[in-house]
PDB file of N, CA and C in Angstrom:
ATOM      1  N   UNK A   1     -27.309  33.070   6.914  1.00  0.00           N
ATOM      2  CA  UNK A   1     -26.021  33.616   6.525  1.00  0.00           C
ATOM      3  C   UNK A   1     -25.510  34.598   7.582  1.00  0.00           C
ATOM      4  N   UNK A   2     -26.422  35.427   8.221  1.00  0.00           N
ATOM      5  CA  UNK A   2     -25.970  35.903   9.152  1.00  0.00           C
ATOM      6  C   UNK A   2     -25.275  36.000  10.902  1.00  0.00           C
ATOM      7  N   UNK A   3     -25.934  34.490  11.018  1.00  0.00           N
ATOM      8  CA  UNK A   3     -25.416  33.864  12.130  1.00  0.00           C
ATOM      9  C   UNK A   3     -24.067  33.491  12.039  1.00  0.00           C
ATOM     10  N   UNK A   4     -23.852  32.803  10.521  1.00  0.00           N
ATOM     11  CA  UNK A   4     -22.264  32.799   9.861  1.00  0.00           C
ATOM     12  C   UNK A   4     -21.419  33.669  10.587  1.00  0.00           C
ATOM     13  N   UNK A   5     -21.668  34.468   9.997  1.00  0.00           N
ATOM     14  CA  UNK A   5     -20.910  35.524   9.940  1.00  0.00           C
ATOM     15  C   UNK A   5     -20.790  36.398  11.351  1.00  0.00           C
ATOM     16  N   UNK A   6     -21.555  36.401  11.903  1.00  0.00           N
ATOM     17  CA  UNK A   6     -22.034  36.435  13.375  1.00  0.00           C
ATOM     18  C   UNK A   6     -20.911  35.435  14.538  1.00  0.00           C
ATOM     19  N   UNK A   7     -20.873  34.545  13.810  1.00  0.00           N
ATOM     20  CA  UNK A   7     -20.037  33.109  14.805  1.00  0.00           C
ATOM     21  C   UNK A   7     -19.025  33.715  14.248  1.00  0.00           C
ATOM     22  N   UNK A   8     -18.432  34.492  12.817  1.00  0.00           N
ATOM     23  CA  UNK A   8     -16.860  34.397  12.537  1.00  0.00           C
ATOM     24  C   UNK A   8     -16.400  35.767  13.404  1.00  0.00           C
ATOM     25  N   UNK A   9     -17.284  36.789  13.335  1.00  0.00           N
ATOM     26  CA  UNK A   9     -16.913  37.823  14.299  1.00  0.00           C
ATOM     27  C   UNK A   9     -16.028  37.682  15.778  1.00  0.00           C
ATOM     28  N   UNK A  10     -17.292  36.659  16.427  1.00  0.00           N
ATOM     29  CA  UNK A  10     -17.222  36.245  17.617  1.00  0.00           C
ATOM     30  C   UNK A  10     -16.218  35.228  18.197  1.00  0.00           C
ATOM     31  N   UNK A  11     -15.196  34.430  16.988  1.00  0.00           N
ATOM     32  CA  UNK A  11     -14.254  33.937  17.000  1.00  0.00           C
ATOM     33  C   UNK A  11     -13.251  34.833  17.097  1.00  0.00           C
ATOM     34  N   UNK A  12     -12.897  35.540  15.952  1.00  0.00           N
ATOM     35  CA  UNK A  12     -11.875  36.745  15.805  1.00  0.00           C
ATOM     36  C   UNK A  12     -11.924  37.549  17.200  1.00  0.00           C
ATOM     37  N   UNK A  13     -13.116  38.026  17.904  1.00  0.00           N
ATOM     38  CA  UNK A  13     -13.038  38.813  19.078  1.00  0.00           C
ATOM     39  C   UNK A  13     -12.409  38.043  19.979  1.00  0.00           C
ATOM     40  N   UNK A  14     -12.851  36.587  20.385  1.00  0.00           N
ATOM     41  CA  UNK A  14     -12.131  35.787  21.093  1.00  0.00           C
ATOM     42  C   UNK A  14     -10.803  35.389  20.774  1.00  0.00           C
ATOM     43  N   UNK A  15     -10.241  35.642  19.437  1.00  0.00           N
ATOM     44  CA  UNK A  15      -8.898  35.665  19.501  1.00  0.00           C
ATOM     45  C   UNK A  15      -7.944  36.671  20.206  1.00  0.00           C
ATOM     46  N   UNK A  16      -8.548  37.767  19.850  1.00  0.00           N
ATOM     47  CA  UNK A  16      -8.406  39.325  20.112  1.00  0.00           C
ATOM     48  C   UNK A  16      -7.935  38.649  22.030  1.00  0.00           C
ATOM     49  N   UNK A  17      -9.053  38.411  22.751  1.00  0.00           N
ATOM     50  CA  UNK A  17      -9.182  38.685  24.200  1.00  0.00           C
ATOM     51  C   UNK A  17      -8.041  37.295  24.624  1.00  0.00           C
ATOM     52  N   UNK A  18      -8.193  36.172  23.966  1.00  0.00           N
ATOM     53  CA  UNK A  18      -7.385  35.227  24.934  1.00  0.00           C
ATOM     54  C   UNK A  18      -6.589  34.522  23.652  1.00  0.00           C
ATOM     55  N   UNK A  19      -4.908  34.915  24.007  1.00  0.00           N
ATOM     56  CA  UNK A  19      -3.981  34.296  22.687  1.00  0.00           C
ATOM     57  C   UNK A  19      -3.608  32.975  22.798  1.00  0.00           C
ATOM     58  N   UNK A  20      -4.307  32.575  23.654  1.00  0.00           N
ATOM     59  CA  UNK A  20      -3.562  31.034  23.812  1.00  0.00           C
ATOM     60  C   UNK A  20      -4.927  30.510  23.083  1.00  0.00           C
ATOM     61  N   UNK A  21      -5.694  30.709  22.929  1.00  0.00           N
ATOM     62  CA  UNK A  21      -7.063  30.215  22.098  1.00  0.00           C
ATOM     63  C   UNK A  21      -6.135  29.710  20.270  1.00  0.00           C
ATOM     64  N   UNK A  22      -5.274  31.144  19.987  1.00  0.00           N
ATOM     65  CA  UNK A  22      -5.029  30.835  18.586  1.00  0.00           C
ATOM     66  C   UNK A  22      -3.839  29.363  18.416  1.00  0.00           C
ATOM     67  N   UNK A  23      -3.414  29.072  19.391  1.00  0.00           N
ATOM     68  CA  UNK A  23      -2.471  28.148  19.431  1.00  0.00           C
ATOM     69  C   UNK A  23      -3.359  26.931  19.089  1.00  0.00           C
ATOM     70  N   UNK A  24      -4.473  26.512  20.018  1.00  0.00           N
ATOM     71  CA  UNK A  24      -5.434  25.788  20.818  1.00  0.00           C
ATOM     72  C   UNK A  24      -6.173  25.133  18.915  1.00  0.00           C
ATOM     73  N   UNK A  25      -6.573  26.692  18.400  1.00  0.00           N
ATOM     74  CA  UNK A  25      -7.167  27.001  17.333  1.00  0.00           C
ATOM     75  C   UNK A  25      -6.294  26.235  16.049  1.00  0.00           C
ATOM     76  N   UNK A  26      -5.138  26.921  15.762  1.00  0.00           N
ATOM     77  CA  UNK A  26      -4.749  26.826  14.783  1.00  0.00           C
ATOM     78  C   UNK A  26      -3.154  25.925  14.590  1.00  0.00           C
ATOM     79  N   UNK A  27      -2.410  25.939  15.784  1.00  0.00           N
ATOM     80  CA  UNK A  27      -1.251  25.710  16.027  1.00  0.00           C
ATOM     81  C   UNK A  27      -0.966  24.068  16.381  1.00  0.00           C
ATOM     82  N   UNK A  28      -1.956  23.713  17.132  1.00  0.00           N
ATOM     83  CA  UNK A  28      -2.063  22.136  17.870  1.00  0.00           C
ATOM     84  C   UNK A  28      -2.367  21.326  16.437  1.00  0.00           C
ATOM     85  N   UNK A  29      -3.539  21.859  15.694  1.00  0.00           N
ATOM     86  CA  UNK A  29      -3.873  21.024  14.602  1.00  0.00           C
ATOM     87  C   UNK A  29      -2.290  20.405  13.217  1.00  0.00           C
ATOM     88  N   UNK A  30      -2.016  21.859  13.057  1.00  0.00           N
ATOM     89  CA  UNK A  30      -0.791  22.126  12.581  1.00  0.00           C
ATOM     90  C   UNK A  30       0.230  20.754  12.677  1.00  0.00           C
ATOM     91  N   UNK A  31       0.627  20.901  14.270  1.00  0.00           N
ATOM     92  CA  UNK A  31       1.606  19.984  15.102  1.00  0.00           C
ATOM     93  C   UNK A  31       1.438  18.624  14.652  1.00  0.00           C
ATOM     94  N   UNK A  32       0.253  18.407  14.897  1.00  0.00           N
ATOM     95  CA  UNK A  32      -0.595  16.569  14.705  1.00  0.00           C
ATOM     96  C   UNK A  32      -0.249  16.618  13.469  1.00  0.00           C
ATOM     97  N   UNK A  33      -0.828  17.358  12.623  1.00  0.00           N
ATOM     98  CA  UNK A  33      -0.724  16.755  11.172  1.00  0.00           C
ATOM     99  C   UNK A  33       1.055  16.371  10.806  1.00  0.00           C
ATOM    100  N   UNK A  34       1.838  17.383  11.109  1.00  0.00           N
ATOM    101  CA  UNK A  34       3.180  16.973  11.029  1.00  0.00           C
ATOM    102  C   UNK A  34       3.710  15.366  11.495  1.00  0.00           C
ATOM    103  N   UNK A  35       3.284  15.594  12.854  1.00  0.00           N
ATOM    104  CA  UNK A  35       3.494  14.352  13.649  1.00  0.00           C
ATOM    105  C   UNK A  35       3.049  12.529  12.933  1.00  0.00           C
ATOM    106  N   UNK A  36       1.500  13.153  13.114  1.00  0.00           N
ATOM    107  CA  UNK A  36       1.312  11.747  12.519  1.00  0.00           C
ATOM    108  C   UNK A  36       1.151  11.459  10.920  1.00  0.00           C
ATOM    109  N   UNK A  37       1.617  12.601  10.714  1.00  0.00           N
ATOM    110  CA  UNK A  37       2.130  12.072   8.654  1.00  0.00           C
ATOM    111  C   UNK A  37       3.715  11.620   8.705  1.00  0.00           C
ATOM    112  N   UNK A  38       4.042  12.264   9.697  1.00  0.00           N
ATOM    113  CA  UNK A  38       5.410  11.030   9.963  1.00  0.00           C
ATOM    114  C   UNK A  38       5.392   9.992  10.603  1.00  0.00           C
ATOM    115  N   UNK A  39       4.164   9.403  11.602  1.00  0.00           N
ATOM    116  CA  UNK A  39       4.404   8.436  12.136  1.00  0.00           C
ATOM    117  C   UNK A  39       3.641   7.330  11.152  1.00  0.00           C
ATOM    118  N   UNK A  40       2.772   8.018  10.163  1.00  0.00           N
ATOM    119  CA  UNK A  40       1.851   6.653   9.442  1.00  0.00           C
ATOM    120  C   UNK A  40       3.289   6.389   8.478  1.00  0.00           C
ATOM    121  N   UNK A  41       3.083   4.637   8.277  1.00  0.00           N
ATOM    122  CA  UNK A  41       3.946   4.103   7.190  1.00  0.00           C
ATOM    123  C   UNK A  41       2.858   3.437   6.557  1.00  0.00           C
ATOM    124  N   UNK A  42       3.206   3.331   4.961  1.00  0.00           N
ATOM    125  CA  UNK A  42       2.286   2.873   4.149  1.00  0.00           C
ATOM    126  C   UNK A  42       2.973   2.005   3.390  1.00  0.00           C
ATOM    127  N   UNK A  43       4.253   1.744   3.662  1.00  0.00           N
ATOM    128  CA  UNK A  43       4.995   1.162   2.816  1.00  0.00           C
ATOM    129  C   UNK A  43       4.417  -0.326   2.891  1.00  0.00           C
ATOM    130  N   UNK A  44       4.267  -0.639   1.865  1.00  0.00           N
ATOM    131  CA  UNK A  44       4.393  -2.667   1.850  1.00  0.00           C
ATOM    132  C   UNK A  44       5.141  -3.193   2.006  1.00  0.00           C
ATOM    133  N   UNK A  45       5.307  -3.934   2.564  1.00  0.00           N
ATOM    134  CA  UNK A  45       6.744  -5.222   2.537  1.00  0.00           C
ATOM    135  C   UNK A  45       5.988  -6.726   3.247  1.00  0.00           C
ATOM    136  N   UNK A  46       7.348  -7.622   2.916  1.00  0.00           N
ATOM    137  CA  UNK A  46       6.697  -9.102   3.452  1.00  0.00           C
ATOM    138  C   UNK A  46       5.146  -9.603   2.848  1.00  0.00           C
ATOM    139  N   UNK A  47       4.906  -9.461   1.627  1.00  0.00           N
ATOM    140  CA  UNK A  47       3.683  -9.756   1.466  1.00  0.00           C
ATOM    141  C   UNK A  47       3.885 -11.150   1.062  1.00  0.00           C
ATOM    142  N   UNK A  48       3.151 -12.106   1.742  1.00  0.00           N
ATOM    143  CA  UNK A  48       2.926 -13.565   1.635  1.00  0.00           C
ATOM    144  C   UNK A  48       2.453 -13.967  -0.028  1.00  0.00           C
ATOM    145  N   UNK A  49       3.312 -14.406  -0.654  1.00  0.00           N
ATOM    146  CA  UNK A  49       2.865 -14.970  -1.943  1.00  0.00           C
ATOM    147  C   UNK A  49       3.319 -16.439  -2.071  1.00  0.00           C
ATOM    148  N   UNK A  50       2.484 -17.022  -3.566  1.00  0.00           N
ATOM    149  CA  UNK A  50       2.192 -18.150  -3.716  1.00  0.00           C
ATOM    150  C   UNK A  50       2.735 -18.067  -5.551  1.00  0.00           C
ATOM    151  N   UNK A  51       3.815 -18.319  -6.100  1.00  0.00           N
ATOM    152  CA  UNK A  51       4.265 -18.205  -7.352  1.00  0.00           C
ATOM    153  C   UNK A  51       3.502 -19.813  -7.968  1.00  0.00           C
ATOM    154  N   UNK A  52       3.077 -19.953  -9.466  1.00  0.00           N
ATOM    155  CA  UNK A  52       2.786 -20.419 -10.063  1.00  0.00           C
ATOM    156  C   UNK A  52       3.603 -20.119 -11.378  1.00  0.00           C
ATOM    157  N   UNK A  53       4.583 -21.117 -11.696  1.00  0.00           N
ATOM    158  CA  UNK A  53       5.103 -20.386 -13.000  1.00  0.00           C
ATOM    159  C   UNK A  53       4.521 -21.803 -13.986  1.00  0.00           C
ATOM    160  N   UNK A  54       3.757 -21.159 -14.648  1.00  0.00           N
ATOM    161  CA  UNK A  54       3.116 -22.568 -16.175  1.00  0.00           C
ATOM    162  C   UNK A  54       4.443 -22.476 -17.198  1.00  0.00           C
ATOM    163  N   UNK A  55       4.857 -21.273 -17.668  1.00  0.00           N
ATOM    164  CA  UNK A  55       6.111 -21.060 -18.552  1.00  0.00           C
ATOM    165  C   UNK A  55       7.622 -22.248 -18.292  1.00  0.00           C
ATOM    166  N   UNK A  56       8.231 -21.959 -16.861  1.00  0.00           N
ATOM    167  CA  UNK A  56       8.783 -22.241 -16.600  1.00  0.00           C
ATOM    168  C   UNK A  56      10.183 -22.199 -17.766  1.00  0.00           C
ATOM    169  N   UNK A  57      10.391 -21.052 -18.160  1.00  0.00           N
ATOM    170  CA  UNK A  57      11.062 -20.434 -19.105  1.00  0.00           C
ATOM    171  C   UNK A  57      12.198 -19.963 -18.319  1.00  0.00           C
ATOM    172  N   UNK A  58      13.983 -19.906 -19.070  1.00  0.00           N
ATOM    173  CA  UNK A  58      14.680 -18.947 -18.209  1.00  0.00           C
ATOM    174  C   UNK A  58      14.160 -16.887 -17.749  1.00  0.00           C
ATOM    175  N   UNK A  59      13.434 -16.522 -19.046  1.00  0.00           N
ATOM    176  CA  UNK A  59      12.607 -15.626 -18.734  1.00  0.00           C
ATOM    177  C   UNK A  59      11.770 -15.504 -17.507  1.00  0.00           C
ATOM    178  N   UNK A  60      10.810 -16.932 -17.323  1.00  0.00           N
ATOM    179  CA  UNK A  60      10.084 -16.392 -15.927  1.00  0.00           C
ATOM    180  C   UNK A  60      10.805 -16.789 -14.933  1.00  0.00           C
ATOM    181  N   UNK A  61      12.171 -17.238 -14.961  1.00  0.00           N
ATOM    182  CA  UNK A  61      12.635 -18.074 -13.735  1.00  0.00           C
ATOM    183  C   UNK A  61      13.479 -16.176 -13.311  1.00  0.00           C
ATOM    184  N   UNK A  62      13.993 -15.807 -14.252  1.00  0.00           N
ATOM    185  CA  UNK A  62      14.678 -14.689 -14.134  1.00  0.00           C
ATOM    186  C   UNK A  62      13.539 -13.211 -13.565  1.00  0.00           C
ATOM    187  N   UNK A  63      12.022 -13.282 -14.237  1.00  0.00           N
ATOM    188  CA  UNK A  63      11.259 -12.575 -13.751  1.00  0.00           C
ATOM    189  C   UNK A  63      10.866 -12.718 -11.925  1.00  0.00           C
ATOM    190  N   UNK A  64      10.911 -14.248 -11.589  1.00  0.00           N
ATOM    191  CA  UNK A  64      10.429 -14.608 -10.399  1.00  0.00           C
ATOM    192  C   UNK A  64      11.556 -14.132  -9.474  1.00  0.00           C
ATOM    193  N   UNK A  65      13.085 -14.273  -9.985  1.00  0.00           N
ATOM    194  CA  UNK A  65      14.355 -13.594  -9.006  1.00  0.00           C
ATOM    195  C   UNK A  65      14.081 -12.508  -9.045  1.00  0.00           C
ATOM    196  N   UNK A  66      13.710 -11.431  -9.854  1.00  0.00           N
ATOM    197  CA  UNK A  66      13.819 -10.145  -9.014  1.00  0.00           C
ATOM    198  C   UNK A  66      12.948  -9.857  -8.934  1.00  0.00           C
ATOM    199  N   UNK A  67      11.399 -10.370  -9.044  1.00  0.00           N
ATOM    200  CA  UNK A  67      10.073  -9.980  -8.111  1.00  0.00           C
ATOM    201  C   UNK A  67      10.598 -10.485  -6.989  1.00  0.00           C
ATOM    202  N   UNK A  68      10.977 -11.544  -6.361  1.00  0.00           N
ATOM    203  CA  UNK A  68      11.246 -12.051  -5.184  1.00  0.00           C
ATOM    204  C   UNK A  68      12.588 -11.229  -4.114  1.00  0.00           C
ATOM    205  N   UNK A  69      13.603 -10.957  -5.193  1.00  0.00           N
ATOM    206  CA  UNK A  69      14.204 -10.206  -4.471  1.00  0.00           C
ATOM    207  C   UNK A  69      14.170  -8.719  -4.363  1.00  0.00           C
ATOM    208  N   UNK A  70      13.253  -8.203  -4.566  1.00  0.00           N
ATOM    209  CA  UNK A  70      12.400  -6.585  -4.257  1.00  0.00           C
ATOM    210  C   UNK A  70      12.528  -6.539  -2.571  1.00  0.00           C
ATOM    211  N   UNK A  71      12.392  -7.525  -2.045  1.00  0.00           N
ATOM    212  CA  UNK A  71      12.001  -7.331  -0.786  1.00  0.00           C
ATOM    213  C   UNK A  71      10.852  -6.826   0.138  1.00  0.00           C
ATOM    214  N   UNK A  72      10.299  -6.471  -1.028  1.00  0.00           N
ATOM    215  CA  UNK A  72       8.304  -6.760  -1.001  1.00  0.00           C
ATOM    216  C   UNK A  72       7.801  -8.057  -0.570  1.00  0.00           C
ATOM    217  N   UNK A  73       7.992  -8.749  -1.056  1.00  0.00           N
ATOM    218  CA  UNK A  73       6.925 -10.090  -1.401  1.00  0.00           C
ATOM    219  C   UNK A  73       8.349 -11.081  -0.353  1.00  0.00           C
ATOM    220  N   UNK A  74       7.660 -12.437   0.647  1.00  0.00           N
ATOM    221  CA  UNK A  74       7.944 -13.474   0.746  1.00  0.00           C
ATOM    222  C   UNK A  74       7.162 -14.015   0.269  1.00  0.00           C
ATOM    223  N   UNK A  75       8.116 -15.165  -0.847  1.00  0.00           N
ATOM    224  CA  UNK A  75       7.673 -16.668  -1.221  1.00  0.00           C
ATOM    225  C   UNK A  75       7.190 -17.302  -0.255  1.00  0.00           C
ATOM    226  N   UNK A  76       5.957 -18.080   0.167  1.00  0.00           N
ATOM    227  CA  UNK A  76       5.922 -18.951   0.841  1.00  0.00           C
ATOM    228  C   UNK A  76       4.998 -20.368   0.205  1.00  0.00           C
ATOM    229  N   UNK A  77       5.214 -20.087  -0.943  1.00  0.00           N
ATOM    230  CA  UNK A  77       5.264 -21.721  -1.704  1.00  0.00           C
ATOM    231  C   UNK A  77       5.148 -21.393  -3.374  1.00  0.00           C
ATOM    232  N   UNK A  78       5.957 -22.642  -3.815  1.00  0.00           N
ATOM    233  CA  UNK A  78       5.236 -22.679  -5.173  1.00  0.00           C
ATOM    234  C   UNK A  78       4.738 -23.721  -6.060  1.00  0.00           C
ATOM    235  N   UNK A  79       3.705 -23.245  -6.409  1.00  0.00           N
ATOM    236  CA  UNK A  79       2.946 -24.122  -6.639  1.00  0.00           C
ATOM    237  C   UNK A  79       2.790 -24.949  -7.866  1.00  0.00           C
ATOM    238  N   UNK A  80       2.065 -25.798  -8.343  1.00  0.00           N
ATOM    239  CA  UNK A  80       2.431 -26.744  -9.360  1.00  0.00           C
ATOM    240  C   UNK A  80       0.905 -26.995 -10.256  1.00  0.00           C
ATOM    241  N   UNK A  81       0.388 -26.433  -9.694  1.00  0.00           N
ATOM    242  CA  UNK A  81      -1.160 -26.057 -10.295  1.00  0.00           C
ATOM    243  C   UNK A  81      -2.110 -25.378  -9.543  1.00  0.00           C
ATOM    244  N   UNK A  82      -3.219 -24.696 -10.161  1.00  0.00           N
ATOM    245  CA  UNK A  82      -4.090 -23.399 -10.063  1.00  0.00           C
ATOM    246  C   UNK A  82      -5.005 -24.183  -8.585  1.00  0.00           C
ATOM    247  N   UNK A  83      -5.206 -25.127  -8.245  1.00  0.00           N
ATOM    248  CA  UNK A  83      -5.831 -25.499  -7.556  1.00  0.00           C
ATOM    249  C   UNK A  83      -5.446 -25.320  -5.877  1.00  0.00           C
ATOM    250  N   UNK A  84      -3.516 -25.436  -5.896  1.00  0.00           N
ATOM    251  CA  UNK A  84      -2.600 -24.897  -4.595  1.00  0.00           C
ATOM    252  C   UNK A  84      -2.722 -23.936  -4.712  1.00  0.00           C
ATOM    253  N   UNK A  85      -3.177 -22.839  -5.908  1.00  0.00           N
ATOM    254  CA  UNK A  85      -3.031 -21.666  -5.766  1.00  0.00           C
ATOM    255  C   UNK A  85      -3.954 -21.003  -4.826  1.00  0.00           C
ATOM    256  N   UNK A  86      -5.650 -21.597  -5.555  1.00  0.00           N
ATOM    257  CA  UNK A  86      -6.533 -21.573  -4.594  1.00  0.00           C
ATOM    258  C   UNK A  86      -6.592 -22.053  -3.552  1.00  0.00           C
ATOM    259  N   UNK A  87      -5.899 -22.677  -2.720  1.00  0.00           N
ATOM    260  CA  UNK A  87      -5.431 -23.512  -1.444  1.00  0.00           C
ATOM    261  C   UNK A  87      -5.154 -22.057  -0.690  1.00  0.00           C
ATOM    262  N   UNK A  88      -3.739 -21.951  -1.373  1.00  0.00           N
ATOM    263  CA  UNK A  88      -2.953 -21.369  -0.533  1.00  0.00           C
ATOM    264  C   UNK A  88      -3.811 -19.682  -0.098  1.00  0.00           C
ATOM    265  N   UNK A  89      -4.203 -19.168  -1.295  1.00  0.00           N
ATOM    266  CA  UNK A  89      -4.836 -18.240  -0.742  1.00  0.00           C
ATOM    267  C   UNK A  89      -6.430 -18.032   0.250  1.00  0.00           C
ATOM    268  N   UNK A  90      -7.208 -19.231  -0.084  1.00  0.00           N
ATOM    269  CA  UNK A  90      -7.776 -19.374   0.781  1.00  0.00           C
ATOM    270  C   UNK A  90      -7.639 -19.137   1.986  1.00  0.00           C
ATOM    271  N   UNK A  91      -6.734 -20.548   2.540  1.00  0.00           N
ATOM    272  CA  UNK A  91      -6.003 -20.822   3.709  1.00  0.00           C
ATOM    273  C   UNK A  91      -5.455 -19.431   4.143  1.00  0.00           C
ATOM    274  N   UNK A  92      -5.017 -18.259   3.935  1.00  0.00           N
ATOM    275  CA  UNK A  92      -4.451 -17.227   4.238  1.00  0.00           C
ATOM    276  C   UNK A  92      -2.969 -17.669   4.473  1.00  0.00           C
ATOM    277  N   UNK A  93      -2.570 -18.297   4.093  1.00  0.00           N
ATOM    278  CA  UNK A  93      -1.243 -18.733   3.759  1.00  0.00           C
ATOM    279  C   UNK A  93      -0.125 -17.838   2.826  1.00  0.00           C
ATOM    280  N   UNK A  94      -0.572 -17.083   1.959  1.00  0.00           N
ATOM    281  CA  UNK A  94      -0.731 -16.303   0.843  1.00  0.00           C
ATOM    282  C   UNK A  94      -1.890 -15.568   0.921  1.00  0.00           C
ATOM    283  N   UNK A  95      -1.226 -13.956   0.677  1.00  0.00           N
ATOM    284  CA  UNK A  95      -2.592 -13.010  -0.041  1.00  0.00           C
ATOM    285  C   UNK A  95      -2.115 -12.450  -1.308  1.00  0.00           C
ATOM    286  N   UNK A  96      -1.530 -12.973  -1.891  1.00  0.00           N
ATOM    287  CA  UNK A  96      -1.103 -12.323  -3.108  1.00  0.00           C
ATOM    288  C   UNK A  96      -0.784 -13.761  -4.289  1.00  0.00           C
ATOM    289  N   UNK A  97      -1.236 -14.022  -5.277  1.00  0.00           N
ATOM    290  CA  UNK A  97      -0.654 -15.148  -6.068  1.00  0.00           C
ATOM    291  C   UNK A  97      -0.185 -14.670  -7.465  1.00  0.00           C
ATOM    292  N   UNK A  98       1.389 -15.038  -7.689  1.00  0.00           N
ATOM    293  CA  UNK A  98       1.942 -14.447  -9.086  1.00  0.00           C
ATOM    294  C   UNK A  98       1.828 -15.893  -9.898  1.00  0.00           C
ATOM    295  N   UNK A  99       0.891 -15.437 -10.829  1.00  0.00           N
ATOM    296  CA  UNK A  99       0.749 -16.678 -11.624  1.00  0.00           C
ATOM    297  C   UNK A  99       1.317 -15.989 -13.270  1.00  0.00           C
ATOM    298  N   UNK A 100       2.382 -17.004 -13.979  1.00  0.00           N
ATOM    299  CA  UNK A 100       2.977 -16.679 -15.185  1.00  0.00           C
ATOM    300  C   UNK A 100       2.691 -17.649 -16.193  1.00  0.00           C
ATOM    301  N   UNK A 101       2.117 -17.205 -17.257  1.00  0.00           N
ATOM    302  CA  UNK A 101       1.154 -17.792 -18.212  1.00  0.00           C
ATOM    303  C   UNK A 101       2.455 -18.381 -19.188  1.00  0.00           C
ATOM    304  N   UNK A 102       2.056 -19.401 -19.577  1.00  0.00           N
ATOM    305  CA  UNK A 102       2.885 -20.779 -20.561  1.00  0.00           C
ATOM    306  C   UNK A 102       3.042 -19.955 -21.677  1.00  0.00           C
ATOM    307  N   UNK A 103       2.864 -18.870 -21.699  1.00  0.00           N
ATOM    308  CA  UNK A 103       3.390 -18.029 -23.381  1.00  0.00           C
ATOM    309  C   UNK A 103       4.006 -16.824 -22.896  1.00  0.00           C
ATOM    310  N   UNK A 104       5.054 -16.888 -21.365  1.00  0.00           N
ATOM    311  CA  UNK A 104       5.132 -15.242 -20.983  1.00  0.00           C
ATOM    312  C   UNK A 104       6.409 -14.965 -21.974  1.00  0.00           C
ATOM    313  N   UNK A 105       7.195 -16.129 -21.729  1.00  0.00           N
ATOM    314  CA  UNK A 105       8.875 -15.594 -23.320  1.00  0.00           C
ATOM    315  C   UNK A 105       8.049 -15.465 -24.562  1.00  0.00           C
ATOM    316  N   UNK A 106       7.288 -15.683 -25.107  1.00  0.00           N
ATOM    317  CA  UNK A 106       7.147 -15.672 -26.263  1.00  0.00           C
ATOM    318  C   UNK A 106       6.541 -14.521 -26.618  1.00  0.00           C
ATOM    319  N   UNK A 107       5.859 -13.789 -25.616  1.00  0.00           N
ATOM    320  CA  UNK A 107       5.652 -12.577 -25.122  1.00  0.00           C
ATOM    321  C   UNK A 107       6.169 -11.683 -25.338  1.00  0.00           C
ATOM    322  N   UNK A 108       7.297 -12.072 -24.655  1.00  0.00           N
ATOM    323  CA  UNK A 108       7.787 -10.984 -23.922  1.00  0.00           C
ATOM    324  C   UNK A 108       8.799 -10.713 -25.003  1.00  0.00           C
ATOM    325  N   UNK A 109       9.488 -11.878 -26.253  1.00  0.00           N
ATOM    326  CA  UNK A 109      10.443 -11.753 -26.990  1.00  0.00           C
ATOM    327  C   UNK A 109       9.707 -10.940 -28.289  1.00  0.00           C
ATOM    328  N   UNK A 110       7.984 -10.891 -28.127  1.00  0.00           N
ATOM    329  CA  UNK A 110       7.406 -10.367 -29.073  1.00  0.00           C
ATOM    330  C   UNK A 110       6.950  -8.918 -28.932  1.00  0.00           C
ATOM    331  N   UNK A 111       7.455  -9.101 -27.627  1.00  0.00           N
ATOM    332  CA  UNK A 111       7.287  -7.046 -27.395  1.00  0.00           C
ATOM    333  C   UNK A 111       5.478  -6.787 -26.807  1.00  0.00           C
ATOM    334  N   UNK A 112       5.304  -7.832 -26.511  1.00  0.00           N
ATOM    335  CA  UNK A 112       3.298  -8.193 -26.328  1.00  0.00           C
ATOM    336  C   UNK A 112       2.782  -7.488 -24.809  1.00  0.00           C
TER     337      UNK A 112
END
C-alpha cells in the first residue's frame, strides 16, 4: 500500500515540475475519446435478408412493406419454403431470415 501511494506522490510532483506531462496525462486521453466516439458508427443498415411469408395475408404483405421499407434490411429473395431459407443463409446470401407464421392475422386480430 505504500508504494501506492508512494507512485501517487511522485506523479503529482512530476506534474508540479513539467506541465506539459498533465496534457500528455490527462488531456490527449480526453481528445481520443471525443474523437473516436464520433468516428465509431454502429448503426445497421443494408442487412441482407431472405423473407418467408407462410401467412401470405394482406396483414403480412403490409408487415413485410414497412419492415422492408425501414431502410435497414435489403430483400434479397423470397422464399417459398424453409429449406431456401436454409439455402440462402447458409450460402451467405442472407444473414438475417424474416419468417411469418400461417396464423400471423389471426394473431395479430387476436391481440396474441
Amino acid at each position: 500500500m505504500n508504494s501506492i501511494i508512494y507512485f501517487i506522490k511522485k506523479e503529482f510532483l512530476q506534474f508540479k515540475r513539467d506541465p506539459r506531462m498533465f496534457g500528455m496525462i490527462l488531456v490527449a486521453p480526453v481528445i481520443q475519446l471525443i474523437f473516436l466516439g464520433l468516428a465509431a458508427n454502429l448503426d445497421v443498415d443494408n442487412v441482407k435478408t431472405v423473407i418467408y411469408d407462410t401467412d401470405k395475408s394482406s396483414t403480412s404483405r403490409d408487415f413485410i412493406e414497412r419492415f422492408t421499407s425501414s431502410g435497414y434490411f435489403t430483400v434479397v429473395d423470397y422464399a417459398d419454403n424453409y429449406d431456401e431459407v436454409t439455402e440462402a443463409i447458409e450460402s451467405t446470401d442472407a444473414i438475417l431470415a424474416l419468417v411469418i407464421p400461417s396464423d400471423f392475422e389471426e394473431k395479430i386480430n387476436r391481440r396474441e
